[in-house]
Protein backbone atom coordinates (compact mmCIF):
# COMPACT_ATOMS: atom_id res chain seq x y z
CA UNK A 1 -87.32 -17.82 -29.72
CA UNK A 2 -91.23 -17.04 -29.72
CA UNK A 3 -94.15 -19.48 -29.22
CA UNK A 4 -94.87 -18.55 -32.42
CA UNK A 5 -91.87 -19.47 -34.25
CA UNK A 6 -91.74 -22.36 -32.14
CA UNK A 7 -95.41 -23.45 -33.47
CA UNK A 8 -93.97 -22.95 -36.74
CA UNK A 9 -90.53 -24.74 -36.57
CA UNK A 10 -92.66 -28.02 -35.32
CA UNK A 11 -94.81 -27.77 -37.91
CA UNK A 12 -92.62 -28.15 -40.61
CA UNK A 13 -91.05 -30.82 -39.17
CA UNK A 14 -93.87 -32.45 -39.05
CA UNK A 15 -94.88 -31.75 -42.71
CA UNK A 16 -91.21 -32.92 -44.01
CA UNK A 17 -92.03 -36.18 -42.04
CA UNK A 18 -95.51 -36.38 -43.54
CA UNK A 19 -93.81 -36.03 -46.59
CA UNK A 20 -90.72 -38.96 -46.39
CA UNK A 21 -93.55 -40.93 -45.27
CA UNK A 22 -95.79 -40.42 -47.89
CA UNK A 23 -92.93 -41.53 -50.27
CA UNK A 24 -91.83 -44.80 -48.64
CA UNK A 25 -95.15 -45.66 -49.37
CA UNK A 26 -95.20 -44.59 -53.07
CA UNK A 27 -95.45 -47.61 -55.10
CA UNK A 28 -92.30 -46.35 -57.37
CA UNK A 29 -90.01 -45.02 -54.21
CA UNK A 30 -90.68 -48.68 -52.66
CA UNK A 31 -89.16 -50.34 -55.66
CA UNK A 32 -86.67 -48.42 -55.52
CA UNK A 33 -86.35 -49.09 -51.87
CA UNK A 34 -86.83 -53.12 -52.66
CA UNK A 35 -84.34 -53.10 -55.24
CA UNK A 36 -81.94 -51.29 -53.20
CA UNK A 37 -81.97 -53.77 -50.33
CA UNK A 38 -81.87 -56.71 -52.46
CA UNK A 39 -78.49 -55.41 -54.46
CA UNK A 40 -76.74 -55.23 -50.93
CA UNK A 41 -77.99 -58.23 -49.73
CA UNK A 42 -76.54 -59.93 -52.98
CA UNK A 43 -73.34 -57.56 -52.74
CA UNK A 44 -73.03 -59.58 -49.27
CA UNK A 45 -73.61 -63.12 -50.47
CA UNK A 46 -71.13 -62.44 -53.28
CA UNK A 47 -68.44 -61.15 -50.37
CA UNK A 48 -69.27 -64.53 -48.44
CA UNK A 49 -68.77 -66.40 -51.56
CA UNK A 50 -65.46 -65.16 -52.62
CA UNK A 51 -63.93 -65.53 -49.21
CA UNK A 52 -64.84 -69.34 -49.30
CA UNK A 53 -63.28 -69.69 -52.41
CA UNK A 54 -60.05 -68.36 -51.42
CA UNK A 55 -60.08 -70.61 -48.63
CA UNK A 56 -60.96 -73.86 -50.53
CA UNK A 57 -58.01 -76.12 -50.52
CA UNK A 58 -55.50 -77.54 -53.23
CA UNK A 59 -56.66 -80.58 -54.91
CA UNK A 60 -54.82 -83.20 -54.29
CA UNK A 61 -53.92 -85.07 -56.90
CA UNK A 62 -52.58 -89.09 -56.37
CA UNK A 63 -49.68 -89.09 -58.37
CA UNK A 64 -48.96 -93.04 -57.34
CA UNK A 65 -45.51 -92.15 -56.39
CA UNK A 66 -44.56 -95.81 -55.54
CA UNK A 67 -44.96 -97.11 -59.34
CA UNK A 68 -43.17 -93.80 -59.73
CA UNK A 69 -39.83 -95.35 -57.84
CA UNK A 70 -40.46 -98.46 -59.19
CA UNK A 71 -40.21 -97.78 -62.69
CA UNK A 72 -36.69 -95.79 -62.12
CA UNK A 73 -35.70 -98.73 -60.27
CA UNK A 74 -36.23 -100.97 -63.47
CA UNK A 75 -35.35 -98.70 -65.80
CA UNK A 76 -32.04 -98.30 -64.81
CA UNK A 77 -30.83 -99.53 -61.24
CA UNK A 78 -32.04 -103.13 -61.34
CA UNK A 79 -30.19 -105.91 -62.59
CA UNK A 80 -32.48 -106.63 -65.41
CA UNK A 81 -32.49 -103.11 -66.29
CA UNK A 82 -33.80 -101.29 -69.48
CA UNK A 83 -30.67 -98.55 -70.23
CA UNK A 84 -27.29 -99.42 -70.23
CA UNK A 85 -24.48 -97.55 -69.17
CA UNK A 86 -24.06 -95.32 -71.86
CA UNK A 87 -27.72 -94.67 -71.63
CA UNK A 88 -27.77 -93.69 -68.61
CA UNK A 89 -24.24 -91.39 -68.47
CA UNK A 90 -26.12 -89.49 -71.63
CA UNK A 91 -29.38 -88.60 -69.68
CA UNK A 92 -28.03 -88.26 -66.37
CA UNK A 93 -24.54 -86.76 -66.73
CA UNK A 94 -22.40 -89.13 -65.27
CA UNK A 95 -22.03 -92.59 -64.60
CA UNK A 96 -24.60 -94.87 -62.33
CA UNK A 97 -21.76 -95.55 -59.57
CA UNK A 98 -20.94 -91.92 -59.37
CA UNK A 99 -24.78 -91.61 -58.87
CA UNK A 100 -25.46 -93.57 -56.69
CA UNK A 101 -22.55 -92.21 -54.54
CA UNK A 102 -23.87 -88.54 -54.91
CA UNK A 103 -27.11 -89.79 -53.26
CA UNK A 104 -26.06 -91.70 -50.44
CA UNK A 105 -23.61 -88.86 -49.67
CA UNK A 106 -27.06 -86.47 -49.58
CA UNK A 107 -29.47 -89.12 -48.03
CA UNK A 108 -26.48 -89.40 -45.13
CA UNK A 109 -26.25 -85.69 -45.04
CA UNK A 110 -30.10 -84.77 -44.88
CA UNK A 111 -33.03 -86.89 -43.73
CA UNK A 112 -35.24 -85.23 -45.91
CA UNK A 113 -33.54 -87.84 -48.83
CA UNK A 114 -34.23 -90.71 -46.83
CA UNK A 115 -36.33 -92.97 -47.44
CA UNK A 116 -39.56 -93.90 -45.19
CA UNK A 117 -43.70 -93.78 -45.09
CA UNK A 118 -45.94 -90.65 -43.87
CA UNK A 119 -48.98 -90.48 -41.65
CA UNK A 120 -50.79 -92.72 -44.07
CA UNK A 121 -48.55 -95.46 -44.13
CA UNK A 122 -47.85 -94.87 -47.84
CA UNK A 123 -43.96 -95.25 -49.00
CA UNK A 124 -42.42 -91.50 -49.54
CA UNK A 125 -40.81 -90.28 -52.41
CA UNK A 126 -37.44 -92.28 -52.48
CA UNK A 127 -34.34 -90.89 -52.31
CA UNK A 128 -33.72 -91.93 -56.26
CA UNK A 129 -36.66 -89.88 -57.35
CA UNK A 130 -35.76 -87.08 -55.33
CA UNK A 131 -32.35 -86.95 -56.34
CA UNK A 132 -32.87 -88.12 -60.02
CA UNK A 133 -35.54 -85.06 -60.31
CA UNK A 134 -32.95 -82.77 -58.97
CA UNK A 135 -30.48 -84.16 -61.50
CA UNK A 136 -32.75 -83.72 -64.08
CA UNK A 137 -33.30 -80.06 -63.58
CA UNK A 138 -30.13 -79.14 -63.05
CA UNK A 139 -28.78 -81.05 -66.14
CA UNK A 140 -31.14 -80.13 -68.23
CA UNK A 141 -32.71 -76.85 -67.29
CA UNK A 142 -36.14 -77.78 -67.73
CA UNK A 143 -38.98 -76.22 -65.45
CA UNK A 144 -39.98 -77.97 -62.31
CA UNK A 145 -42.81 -79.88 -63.78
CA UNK A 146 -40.92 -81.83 -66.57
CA UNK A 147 -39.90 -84.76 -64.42
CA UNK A 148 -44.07 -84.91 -62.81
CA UNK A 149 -44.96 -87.30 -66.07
CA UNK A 150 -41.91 -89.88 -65.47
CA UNK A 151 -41.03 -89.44 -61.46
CA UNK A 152 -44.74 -88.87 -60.21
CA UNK A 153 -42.94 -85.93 -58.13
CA UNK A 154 -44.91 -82.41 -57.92
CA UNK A 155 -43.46 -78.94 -58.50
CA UNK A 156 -43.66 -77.64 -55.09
CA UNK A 157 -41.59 -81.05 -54.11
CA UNK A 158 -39.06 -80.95 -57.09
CA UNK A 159 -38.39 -77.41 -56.27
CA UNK A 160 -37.35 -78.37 -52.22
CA UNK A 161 -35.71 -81.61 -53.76
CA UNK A 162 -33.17 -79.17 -55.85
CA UNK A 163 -32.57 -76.79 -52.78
CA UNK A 164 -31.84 -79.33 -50.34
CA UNK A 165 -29.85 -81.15 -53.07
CA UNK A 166 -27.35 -78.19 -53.75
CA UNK A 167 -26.94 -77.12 -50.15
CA UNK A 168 -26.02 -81.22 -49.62
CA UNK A 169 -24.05 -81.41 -52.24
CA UNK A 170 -21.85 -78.15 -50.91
CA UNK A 171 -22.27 -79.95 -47.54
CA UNK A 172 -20.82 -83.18 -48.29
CA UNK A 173 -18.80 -83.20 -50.87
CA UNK A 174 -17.37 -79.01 -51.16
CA UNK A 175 -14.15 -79.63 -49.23
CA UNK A 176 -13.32 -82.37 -51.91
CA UNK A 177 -13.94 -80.99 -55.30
CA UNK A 178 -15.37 -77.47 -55.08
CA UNK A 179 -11.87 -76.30 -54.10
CA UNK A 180 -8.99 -74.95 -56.20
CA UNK A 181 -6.88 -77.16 -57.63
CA UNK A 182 -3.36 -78.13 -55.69
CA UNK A 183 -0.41 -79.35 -57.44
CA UNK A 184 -1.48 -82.58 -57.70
CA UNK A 185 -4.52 -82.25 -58.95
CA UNK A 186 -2.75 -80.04 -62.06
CA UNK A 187 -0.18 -82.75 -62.18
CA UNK A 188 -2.90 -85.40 -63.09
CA UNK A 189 -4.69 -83.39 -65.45
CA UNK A 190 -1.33 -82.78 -66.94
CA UNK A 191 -1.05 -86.58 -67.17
CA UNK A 192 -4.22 -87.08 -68.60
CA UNK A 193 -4.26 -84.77 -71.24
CA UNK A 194 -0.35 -85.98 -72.55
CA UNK A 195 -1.70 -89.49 -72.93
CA UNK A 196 -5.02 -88.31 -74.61
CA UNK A 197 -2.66 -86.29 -77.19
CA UNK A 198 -3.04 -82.88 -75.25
CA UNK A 199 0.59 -82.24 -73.77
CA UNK A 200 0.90 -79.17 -71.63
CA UNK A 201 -2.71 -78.30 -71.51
CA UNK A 202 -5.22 -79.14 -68.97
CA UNK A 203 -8.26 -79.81 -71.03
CA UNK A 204 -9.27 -76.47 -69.79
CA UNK A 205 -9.58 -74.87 -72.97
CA UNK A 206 -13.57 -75.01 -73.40
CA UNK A 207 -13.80 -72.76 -70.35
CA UNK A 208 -11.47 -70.06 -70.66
CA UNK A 209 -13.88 -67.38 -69.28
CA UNK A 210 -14.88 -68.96 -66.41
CA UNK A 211 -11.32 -70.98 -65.41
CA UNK A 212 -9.61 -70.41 -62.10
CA UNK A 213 -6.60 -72.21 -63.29
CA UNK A 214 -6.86 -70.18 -66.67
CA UNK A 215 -6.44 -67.01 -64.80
CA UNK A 216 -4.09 -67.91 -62.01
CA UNK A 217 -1.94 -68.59 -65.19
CA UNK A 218 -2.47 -65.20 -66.76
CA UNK A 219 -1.80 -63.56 -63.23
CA UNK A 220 1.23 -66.16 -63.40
CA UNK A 221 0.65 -67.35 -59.99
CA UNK A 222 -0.13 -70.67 -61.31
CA UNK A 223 1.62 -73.47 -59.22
CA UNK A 224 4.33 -75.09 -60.30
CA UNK A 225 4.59 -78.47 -62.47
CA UNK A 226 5.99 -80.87 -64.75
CA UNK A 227 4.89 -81.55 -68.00
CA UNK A 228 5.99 -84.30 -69.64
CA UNK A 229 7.09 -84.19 -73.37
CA UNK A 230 7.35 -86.59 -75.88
CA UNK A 231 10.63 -85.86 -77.15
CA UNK A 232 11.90 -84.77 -73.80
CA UNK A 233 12.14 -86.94 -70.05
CA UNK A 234 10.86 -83.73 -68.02
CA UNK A 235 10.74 -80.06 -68.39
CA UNK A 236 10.22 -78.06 -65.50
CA UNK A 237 8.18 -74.85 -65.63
CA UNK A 238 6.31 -72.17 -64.35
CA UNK A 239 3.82 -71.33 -66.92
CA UNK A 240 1.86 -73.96 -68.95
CA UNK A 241 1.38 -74.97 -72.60
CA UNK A 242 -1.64 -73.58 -73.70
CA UNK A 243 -2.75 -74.87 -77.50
CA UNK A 244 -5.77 -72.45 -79.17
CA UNK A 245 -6.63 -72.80 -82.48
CA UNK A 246 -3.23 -74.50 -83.14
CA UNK A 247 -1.14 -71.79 -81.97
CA UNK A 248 0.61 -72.59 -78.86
CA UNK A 249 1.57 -70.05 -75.95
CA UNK A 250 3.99 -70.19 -73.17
């Protein structure tokens, strides 16, 4: 390159500098400038202030789970209680001593049940809320929140209480009654249903679709029984009496 394009090539760089210069200083380029800066400093607060929201915590709300427990207690557990029996085998399913079997098997099984106090020193849920809220849900098929009002138990903790509660359940009581039935367990039902007016059925009937005992008969590898008749001391068979819509099958 010559000295005199060099001359030239400075310059112009010199002029174009002149020039950017020249319009940072421009009242209407530094507004532009100003208003520039000041949308990405707010662009930053805005950032800041959305990250400390996403960070703030739950509120925590004092449910007063202790009056809670001690309203179940009264309502139906006490000896001056509110419900009676049939009461209480309407809204929970089955009857109190049944109940309060179910959660002393769970509460033996799983120490989350148990009762106790937390870092505050403040009673934790007891094991009657946890396992009436569980009932609850599972009985009626309401959403987690239903039970809050009565039980002072949140979602989150209903939710756990109906996990831990089915997995105990299976736990403690599976080998029992989630089995098959044997002989005689089809021999009492049997029983049951001839004195209620049923012979030869198992009051099974409601269930059809879903019976293992239906279909073990269809497959005929039902076990075999005796039915007792009224007009007849005992009949020996295979297949059982099965009464729909007044028509009965053998």
């Amino acid at each position: 390159m010559s000295e005199s394009e060099s001359d030239s090539s400075s310059s112009s760089s010199s002029s174009t500098s002149e020039k950017f210069v020249q319009w940072l200083v421009d009242d209407s380029s530094s507004q532009l400038v100003t208003q520039y800066v000041a949308l990405q400093k707010q662009q930053i607060v805005d950032a800041n202030s959305s990250s400390i929201r996403k960070k703030k915590k739950r509120r925590n709300i004092d449910r007063n789970r202790e009056d809670g427990d001690r309203r179940l207690y009264e309502d139906y557990f006490s000896e001056n209680l509110t419900y009676n029996d049939d009461i209480f085998r309407h809204r929970f399913r089955m009857q109190r001593p049944l109940f309060l079997r179910i959660v002393e098997g769970v509460k033996n099984h799983d120490r989350f049940f148990e009762s106790g106090t937390d870092c505050t020193r403040r009673s934790k849920l007891s094991p009657l809320q946890k396992c009436t809220a569980a009932i609850r849900m599972l009985a009626y098929g309401v959403a987690a929140d239903v039970v809050d009002e009565y039980l002072r138990i949140g979602e989150t903790i209903t939710i756990k209480c109906v996990k831990k509660f089915a997995r105990a359940i299976i736990a403690v009581f599976g080998d029992e009654y989630l089995r098959r039935p044997n002989v005689a367990d089809l021999q009492r039902l049997l029983h049951i249903g001839h004195q209620r007016g049923f012979p030869g059925t198992l009051n099974d009937i409601n269930v059809l679709d879903r019976s293992p005992i239906f279909h073990d008969v269809l497959e005929r590898k039902a076990p075999e029984t005796v039915i007792a008749k009224a007009d007849v001391a005992q009949l020996k068979v295979k297949m059982n009496c099965w009464d729909v819509d007044g028509l009965k099958t053998i």
